[in-house]
PDB file of N, CA and C in Angstrom:
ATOM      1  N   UNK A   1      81.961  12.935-147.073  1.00  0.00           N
ATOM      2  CA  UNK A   1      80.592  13.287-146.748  1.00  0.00           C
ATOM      3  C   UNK A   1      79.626  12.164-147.135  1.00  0.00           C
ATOM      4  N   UNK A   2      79.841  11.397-148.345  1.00  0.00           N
ATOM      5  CA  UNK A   2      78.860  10.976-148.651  1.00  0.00           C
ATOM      6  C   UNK A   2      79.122   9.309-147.899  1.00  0.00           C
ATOM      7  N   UNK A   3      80.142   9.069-147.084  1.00  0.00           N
ATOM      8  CA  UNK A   3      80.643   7.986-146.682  1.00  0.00           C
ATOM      9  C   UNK A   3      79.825   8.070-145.170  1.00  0.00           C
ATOM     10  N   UNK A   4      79.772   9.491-144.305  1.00  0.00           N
ATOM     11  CA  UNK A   4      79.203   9.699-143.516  1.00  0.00           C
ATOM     12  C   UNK A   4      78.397   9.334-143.673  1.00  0.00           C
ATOM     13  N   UNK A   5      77.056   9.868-144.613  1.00  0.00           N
ATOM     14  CA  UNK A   5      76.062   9.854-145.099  1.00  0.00           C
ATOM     15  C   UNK A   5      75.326   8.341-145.293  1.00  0.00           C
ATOM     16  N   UNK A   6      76.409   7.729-145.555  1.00  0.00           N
ATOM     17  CA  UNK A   6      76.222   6.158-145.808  1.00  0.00           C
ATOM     18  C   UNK A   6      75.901   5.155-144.905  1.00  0.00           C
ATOM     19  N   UNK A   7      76.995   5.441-143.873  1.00  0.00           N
ATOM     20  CA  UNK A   7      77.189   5.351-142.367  1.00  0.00           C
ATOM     21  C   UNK A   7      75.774   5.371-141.599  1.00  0.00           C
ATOM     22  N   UNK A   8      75.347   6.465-142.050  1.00  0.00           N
ATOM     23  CA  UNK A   8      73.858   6.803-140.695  1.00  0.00           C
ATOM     24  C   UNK A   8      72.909   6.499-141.455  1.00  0.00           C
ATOM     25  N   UNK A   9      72.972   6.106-142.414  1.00  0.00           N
ATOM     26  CA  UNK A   9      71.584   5.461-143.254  1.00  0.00           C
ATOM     27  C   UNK A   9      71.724   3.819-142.744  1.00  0.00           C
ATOM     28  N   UNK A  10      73.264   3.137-142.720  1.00  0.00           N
ATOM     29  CA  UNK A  10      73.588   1.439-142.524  1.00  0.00           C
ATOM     30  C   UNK A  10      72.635   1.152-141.294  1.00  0.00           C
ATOM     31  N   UNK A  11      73.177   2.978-139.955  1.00  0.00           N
ATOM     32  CA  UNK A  11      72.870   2.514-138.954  1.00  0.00           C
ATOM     33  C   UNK A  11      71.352   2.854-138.721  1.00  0.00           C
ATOM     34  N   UNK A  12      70.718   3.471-139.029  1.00  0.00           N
ATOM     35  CA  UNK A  12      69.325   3.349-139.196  1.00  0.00           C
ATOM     36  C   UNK A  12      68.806   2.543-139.664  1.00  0.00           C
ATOM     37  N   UNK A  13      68.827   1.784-140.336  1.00  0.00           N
ATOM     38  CA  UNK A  13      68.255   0.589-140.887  1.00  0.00           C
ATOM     39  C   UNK A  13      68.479  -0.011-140.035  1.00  0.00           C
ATOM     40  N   UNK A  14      69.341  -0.387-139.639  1.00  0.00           N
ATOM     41  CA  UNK A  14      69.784  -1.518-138.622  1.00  0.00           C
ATOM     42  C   UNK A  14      68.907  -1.685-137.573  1.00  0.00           C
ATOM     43  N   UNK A  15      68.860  -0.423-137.055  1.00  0.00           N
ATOM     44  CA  UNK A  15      68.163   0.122-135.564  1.00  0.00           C
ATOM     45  C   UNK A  15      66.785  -0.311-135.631  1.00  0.00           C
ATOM     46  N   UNK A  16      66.140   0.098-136.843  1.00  0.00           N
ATOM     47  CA  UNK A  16      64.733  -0.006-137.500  1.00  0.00           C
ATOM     48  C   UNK A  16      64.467  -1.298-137.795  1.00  0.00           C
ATOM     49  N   UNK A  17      65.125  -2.261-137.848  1.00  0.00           N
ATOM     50  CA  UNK A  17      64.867  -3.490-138.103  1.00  0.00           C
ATOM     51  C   UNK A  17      63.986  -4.198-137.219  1.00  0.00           C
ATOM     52  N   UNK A  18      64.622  -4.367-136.110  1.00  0.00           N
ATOM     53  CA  UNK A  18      64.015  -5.307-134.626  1.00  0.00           C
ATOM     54  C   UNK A  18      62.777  -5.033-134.932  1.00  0.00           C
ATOM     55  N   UNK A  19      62.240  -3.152-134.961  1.00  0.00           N
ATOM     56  CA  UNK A  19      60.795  -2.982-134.671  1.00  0.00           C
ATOM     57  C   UNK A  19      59.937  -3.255-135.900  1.00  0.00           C
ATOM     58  N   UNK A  20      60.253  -3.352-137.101  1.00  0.00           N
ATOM     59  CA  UNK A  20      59.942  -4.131-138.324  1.00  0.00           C
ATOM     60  C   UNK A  20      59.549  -5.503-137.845  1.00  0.00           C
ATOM     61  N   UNK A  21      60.086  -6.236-137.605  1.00  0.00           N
ATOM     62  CA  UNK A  21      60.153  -7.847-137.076  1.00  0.00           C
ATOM     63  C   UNK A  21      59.109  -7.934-136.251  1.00  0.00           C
ATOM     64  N   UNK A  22      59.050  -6.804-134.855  1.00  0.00           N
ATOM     65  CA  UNK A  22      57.978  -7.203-134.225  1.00  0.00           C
ATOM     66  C   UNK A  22      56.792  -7.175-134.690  1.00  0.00           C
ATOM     67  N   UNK A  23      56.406  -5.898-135.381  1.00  0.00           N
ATOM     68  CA  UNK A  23      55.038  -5.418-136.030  1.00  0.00           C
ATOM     69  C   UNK A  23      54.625  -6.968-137.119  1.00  0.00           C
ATOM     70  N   UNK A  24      54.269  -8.032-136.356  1.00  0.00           N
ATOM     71  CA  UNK A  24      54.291  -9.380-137.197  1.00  0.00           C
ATOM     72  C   UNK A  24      52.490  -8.691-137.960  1.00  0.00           C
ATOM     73  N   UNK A  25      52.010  -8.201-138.772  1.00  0.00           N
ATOM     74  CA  UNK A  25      50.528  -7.910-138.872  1.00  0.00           C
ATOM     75  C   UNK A  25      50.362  -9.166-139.761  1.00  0.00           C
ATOM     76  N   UNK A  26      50.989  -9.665-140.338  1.00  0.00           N
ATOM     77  CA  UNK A  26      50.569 -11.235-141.130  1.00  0.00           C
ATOM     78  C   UNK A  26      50.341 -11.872-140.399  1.00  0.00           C
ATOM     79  N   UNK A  27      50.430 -12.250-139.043  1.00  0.00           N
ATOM     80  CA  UNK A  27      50.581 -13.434-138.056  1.00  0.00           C
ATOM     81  C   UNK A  27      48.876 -13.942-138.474  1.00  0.00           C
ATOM     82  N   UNK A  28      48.698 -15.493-138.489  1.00  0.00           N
ATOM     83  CA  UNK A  28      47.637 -15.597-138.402  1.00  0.00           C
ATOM     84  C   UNK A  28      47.282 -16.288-137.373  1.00  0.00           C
ATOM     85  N   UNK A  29      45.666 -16.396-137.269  1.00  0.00           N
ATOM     86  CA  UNK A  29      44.910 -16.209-136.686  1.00  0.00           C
ATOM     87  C   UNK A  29      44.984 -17.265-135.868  1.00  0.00           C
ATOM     88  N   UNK A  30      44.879 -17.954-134.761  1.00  0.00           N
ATOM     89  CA  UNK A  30      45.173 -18.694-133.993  1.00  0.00           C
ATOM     90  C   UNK A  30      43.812 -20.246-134.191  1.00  0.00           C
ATOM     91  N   UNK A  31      43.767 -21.287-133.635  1.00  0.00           N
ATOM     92  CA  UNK A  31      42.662 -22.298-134.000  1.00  0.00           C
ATOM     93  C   UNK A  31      41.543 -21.878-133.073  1.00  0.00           C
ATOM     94  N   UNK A  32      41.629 -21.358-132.162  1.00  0.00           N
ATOM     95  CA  UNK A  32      40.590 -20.623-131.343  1.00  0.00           C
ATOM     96  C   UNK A  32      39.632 -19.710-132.351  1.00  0.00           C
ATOM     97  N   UNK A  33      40.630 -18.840-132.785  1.00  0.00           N
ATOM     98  CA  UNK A  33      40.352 -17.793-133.490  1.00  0.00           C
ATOM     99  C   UNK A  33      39.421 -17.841-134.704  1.00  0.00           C
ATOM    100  N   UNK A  34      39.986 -18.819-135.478  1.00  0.00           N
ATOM    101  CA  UNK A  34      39.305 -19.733-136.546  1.00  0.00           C
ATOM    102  C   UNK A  34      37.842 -20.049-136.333  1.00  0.00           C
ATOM    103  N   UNK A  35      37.665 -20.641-135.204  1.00  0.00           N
ATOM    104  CA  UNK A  35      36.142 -21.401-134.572  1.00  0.00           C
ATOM    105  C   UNK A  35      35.357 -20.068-133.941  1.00  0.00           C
ATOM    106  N   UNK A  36      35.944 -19.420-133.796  1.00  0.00           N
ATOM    107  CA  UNK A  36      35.111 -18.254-133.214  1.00  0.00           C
ATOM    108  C   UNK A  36      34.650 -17.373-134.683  1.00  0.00           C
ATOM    109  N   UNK A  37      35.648 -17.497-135.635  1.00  0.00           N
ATOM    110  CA  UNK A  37      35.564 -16.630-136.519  1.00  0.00           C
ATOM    111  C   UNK A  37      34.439 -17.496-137.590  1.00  0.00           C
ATOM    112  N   UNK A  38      34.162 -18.491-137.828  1.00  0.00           N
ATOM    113  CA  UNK A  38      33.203 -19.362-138.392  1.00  0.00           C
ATOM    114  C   UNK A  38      32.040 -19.420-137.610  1.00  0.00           C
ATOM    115  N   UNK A  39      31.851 -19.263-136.290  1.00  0.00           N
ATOM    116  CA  UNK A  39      30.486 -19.324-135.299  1.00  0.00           C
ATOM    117  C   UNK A  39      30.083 -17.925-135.564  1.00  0.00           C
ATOM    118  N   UNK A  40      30.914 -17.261-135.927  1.00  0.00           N
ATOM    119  CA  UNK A  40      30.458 -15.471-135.954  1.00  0.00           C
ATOM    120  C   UNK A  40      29.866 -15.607-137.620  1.00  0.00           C
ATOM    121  N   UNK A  41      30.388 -16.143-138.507  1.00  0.00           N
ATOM    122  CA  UNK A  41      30.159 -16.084-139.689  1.00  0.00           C
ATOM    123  C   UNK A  41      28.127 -16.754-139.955  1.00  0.00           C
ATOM    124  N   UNK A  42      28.327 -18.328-139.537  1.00  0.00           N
ATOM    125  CA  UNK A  42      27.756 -18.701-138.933  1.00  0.00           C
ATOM    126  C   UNK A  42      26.174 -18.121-138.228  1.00  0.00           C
ATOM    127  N   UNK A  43      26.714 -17.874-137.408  1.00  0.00           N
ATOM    128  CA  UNK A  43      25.328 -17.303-136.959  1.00  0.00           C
ATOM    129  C   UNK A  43      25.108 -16.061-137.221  1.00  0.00           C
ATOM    130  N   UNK A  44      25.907 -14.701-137.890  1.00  0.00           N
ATOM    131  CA  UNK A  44      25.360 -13.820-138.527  1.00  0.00           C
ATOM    132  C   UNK A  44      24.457 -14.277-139.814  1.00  0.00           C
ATOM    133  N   UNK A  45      24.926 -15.074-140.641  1.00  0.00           N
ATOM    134  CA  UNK A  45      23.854 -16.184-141.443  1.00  0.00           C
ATOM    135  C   UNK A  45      22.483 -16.032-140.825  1.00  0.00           C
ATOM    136  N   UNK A  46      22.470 -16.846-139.975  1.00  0.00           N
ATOM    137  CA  UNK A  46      21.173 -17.459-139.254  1.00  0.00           C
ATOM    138  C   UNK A  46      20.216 -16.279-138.791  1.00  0.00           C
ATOM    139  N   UNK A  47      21.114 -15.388-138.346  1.00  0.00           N
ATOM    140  CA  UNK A  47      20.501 -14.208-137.651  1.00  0.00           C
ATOM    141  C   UNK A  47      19.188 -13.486-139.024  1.00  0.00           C
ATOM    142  N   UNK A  48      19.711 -13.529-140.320  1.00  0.00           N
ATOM    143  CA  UNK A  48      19.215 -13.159-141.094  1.00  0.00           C
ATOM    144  C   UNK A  48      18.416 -11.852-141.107  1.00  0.00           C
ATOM    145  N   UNK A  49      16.956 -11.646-140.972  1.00  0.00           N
ATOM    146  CA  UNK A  49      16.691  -9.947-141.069  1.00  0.00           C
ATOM    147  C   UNK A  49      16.306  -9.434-139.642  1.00  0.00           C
ATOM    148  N   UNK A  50      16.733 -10.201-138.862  1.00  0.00           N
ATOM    149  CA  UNK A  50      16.325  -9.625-137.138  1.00  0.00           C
ATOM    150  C   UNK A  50      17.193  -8.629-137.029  1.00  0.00           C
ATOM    151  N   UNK A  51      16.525  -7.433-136.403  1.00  0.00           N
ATOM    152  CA  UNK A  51      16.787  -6.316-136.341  1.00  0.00           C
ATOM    153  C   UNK A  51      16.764  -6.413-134.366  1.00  0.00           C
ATOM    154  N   UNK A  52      18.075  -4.939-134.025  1.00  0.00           N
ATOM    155  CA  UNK A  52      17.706  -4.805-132.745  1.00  0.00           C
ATOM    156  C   UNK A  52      17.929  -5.650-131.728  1.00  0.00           C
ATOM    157  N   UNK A  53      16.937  -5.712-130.884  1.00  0.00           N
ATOM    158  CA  UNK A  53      17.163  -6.355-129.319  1.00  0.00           C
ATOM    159  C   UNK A  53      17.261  -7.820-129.696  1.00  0.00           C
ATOM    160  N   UNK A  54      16.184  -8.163-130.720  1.00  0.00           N
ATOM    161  CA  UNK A  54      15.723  -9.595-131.214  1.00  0.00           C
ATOM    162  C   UNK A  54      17.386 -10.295-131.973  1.00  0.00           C
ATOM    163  N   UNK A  55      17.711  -9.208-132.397  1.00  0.00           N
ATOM    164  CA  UNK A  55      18.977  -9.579-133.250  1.00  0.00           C
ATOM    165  C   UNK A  55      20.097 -10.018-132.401  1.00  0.00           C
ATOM    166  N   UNK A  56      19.946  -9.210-131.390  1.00  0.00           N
ATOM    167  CA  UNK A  56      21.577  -8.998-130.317  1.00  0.00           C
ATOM    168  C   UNK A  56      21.038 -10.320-129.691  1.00  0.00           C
ATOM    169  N   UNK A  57      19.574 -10.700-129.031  1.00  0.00           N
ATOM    170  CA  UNK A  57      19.599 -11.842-128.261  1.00  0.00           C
ATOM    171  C   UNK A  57      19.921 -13.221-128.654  1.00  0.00           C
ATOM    172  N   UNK A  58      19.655 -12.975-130.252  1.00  0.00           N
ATOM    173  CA  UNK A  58      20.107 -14.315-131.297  1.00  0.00           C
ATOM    174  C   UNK A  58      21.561 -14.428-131.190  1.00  0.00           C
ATOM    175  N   UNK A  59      22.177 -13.822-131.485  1.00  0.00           N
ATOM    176  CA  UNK A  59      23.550 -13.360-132.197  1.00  0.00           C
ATOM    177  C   UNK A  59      24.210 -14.143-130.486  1.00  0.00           C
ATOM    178  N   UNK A  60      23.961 -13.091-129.278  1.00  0.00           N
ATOM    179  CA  UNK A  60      24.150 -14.048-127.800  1.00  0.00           C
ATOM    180  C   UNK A  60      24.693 -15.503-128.082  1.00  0.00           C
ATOM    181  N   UNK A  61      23.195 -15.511-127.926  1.00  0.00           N
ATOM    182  CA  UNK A  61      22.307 -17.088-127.539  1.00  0.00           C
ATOM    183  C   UNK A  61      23.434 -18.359-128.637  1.00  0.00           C
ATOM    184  N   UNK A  62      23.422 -17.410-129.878  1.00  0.00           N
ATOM    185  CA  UNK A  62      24.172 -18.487-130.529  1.00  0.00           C
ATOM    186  C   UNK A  62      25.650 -18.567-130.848  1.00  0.00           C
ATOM    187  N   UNK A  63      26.220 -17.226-130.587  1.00  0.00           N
ATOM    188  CA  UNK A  63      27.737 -17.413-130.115  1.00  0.00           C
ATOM    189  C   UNK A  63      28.254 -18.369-128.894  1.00  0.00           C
ATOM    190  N   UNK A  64      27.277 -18.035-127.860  1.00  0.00           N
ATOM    191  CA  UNK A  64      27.228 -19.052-127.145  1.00  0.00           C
ATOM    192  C   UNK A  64      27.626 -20.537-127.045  1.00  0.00           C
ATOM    193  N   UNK A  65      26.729 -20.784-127.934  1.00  0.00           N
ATOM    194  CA  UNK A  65      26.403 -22.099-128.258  1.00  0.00           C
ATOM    195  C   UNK A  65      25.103 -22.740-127.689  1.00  0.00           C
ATOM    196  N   UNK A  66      24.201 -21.865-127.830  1.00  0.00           N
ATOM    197  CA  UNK A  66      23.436 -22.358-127.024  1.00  0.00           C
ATOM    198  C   UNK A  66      21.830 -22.275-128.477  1.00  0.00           C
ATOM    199  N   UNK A  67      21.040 -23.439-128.086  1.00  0.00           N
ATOM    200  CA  UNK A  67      20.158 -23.492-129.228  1.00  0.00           C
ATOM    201  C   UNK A  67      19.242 -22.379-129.545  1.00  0.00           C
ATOM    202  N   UNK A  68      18.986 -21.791-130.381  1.00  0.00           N
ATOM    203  CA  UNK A  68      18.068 -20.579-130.287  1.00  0.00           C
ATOM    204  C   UNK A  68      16.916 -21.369-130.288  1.00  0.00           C
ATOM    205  N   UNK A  69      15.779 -20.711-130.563  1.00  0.00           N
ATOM    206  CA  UNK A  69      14.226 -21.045-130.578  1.00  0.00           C
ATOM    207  C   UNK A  69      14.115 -21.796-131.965  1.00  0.00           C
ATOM    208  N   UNK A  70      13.678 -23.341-132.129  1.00  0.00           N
ATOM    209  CA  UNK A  70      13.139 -23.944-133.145  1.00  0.00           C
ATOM    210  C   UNK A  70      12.098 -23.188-134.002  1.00  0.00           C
ATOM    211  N   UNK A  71      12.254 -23.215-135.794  1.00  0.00           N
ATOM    212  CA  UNK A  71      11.350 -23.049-135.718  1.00  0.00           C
ATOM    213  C   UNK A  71       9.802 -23.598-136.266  1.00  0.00           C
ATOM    214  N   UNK A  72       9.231 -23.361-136.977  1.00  0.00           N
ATOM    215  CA  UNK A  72       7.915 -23.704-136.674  1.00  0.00           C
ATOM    216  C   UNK A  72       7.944 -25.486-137.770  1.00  0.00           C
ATOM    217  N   UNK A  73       9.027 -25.556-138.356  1.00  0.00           N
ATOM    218  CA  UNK A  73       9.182 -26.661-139.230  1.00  0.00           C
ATOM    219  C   UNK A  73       9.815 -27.352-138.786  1.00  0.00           C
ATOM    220  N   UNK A  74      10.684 -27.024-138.008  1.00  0.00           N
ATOM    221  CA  UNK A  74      11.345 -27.864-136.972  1.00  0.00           C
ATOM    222  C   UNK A  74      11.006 -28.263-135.682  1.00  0.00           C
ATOM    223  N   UNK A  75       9.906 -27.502-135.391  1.00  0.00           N
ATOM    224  CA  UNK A  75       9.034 -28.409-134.242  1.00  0.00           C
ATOM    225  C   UNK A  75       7.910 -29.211-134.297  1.00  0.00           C
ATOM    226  N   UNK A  76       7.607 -29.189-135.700  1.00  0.00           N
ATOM    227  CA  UNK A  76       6.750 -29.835-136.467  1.00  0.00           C
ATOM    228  C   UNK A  76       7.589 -31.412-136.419  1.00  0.00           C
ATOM    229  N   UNK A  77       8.809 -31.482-137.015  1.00  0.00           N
ATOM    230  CA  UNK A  77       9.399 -32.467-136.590  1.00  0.00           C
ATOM    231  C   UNK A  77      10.122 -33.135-135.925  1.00  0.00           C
ATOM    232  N   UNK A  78      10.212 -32.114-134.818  1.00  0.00           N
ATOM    233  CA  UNK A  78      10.275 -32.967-133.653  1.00  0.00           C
ATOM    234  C   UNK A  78       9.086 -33.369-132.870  1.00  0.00           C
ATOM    235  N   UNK A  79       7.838 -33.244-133.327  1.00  0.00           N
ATOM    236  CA  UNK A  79       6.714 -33.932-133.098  1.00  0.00           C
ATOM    237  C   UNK A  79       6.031 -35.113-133.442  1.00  0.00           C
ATOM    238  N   UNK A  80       6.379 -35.185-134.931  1.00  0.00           N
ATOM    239  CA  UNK A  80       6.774 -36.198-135.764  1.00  0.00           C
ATOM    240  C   UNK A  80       7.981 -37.277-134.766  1.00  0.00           C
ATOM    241  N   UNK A  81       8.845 -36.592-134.769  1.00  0.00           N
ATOM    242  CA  UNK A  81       9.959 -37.470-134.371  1.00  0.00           C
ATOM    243  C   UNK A  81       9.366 -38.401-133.144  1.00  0.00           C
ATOM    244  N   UNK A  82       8.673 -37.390-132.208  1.00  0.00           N
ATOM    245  CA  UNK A  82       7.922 -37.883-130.089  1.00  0.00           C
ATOM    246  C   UNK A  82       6.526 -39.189-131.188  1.00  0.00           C
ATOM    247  N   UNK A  83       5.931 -39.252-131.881  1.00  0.00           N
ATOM    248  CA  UNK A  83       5.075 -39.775-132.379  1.00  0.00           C
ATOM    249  C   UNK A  83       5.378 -40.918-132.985  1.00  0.00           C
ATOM    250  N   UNK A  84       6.362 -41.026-133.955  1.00  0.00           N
ATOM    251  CA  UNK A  84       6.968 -42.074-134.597  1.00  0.00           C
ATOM    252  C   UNK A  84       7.235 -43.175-133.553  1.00  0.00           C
ATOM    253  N   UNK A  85       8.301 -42.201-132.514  1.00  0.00           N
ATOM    254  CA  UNK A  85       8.967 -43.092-131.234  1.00  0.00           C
ATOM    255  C   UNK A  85       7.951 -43.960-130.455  1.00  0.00           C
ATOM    256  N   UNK A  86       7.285 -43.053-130.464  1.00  0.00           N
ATOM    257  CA  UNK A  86       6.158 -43.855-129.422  1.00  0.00           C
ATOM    258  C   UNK A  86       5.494 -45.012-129.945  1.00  0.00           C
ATOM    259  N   UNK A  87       4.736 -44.880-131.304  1.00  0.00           N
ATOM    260  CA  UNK A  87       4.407 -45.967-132.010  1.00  0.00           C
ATOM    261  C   UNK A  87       5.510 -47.230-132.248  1.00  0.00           C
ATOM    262  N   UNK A  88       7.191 -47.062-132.747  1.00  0.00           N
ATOM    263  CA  UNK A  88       8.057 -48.049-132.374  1.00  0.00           C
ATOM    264  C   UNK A  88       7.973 -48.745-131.441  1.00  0.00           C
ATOM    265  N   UNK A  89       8.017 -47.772-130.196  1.00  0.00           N
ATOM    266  CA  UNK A  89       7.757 -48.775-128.967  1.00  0.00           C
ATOM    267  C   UNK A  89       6.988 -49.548-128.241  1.00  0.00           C
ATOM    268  N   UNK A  90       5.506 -48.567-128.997  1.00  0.00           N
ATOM    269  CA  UNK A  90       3.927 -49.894-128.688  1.00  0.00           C
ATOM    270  C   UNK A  90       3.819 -51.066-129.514  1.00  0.00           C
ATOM    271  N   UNK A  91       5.043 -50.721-130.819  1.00  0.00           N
ATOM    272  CA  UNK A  91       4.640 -52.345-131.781  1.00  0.00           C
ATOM    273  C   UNK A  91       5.950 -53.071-131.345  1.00  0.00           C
ATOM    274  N   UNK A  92       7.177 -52.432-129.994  1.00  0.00           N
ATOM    275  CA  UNK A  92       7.565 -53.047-129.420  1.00  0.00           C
ATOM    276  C   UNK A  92       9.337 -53.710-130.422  1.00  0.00           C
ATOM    277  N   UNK A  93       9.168 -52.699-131.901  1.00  0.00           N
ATOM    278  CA  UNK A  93      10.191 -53.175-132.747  1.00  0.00           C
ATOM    279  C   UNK A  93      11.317 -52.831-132.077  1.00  0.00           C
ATOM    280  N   UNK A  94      12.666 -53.315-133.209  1.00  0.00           N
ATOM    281  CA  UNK A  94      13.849 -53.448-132.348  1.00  0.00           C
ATOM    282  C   UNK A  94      15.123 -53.630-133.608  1.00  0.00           C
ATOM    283  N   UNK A  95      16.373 -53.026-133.145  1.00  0.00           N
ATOM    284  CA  UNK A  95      17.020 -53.175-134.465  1.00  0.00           C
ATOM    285  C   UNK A  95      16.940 -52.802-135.901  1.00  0.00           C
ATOM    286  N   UNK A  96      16.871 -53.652-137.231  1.00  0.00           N
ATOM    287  CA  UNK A  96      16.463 -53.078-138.190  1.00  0.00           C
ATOM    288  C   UNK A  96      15.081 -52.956-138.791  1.00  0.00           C
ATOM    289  N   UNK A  97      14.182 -53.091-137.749  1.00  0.00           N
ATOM    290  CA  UNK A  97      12.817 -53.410-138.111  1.00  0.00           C
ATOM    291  C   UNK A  97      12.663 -51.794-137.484  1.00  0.00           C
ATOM    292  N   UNK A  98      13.002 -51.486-136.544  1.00  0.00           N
ATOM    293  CA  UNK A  98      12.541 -50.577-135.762  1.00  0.00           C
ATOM    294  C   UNK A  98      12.901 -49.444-136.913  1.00  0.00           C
ATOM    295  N   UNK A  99      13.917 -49.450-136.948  1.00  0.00           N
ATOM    296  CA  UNK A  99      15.012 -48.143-138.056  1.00  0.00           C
ATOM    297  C   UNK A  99      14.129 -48.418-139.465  1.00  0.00           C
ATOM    298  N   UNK A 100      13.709 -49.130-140.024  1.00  0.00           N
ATOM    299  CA  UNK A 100      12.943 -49.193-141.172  1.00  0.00           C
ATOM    300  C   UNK A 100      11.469 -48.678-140.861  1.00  0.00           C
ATOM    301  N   UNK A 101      11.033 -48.738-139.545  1.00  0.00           N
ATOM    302  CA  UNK A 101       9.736 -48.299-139.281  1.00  0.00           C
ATOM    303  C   UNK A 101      10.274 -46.813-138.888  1.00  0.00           C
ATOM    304  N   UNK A 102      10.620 -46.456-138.462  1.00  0.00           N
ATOM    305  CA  UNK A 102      11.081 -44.988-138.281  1.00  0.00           C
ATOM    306  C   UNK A 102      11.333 -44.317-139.389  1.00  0.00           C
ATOM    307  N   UNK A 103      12.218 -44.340-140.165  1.00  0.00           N
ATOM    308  CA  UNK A 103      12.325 -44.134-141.934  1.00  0.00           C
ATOM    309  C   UNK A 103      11.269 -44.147-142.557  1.00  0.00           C
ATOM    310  N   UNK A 104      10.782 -44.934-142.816  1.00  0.00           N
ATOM    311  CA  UNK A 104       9.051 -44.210-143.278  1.00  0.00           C
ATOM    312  C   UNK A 104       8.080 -43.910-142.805  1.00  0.00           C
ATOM    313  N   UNK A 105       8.135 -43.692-141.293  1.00  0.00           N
ATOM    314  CA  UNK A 105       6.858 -42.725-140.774  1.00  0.00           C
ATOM    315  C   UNK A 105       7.771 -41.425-140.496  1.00  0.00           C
ATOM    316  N   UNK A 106       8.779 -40.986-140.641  1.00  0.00           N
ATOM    317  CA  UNK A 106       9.113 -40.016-140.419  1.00  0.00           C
ATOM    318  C   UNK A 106       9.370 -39.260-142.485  1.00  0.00           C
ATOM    319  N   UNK A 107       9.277 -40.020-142.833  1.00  0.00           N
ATOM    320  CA  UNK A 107       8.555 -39.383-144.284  1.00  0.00           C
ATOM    321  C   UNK A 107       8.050 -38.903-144.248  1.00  0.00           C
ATOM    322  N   UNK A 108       6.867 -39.375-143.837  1.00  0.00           N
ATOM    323  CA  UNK A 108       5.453 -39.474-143.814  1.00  0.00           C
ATOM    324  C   UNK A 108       4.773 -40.008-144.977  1.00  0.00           C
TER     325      UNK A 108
END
């Protein structure tokens, strides 16, 4: 009896194995997976206290990859940035004169 017994336990296990093997739930995450999973990390960050429609259109826009709306300090310097440029190019500099004049008017 207990040899029987032994028998249909060997062969159950056995049987049960394959579908053990498949169920891989450790498998990790693929390099796709990774970059999606850091852009999600990422721009839930950024998203910060936007609530709602405002939230979902961020969250979009920047899974995407696509730039959300600058904001008000950062268009400040990219105004700075259109201003600097322009003055480089009326005093006509060039090379490391130019890059040293850019570096400190973009100080300010």
């Amino acid at each position: 009896m207990k040899r029987k017994l032994l028998a249909v336990l060997c062969c159950m296990t056995l049987a049960g194995s394959p579908l053990a093997l498949a169920q891989d739930k450790g498998k990790a995450p693929s390099e796709a997976q990774k970059r999606q999973q850091e852009r999600m990390k990422s721009c839930n960050e950024r998203a910060g206290d936007r609530k709602g429609d405002e939230r979902q259109k961020f969250m979009s826009s920047c899974l995407k990859g696509q730039a959300p709306e600058a904001s008000a300090k950062q268009k400040a310097q990219q105004e700075r940035m259109k201003d600097c440029n322009k003055q480089a190019g009326a005093k006509n500099l060039k090379g490391d004169q130019r890059q040293k004049f850019m570096s400190s008017c973009l100080k300010g």
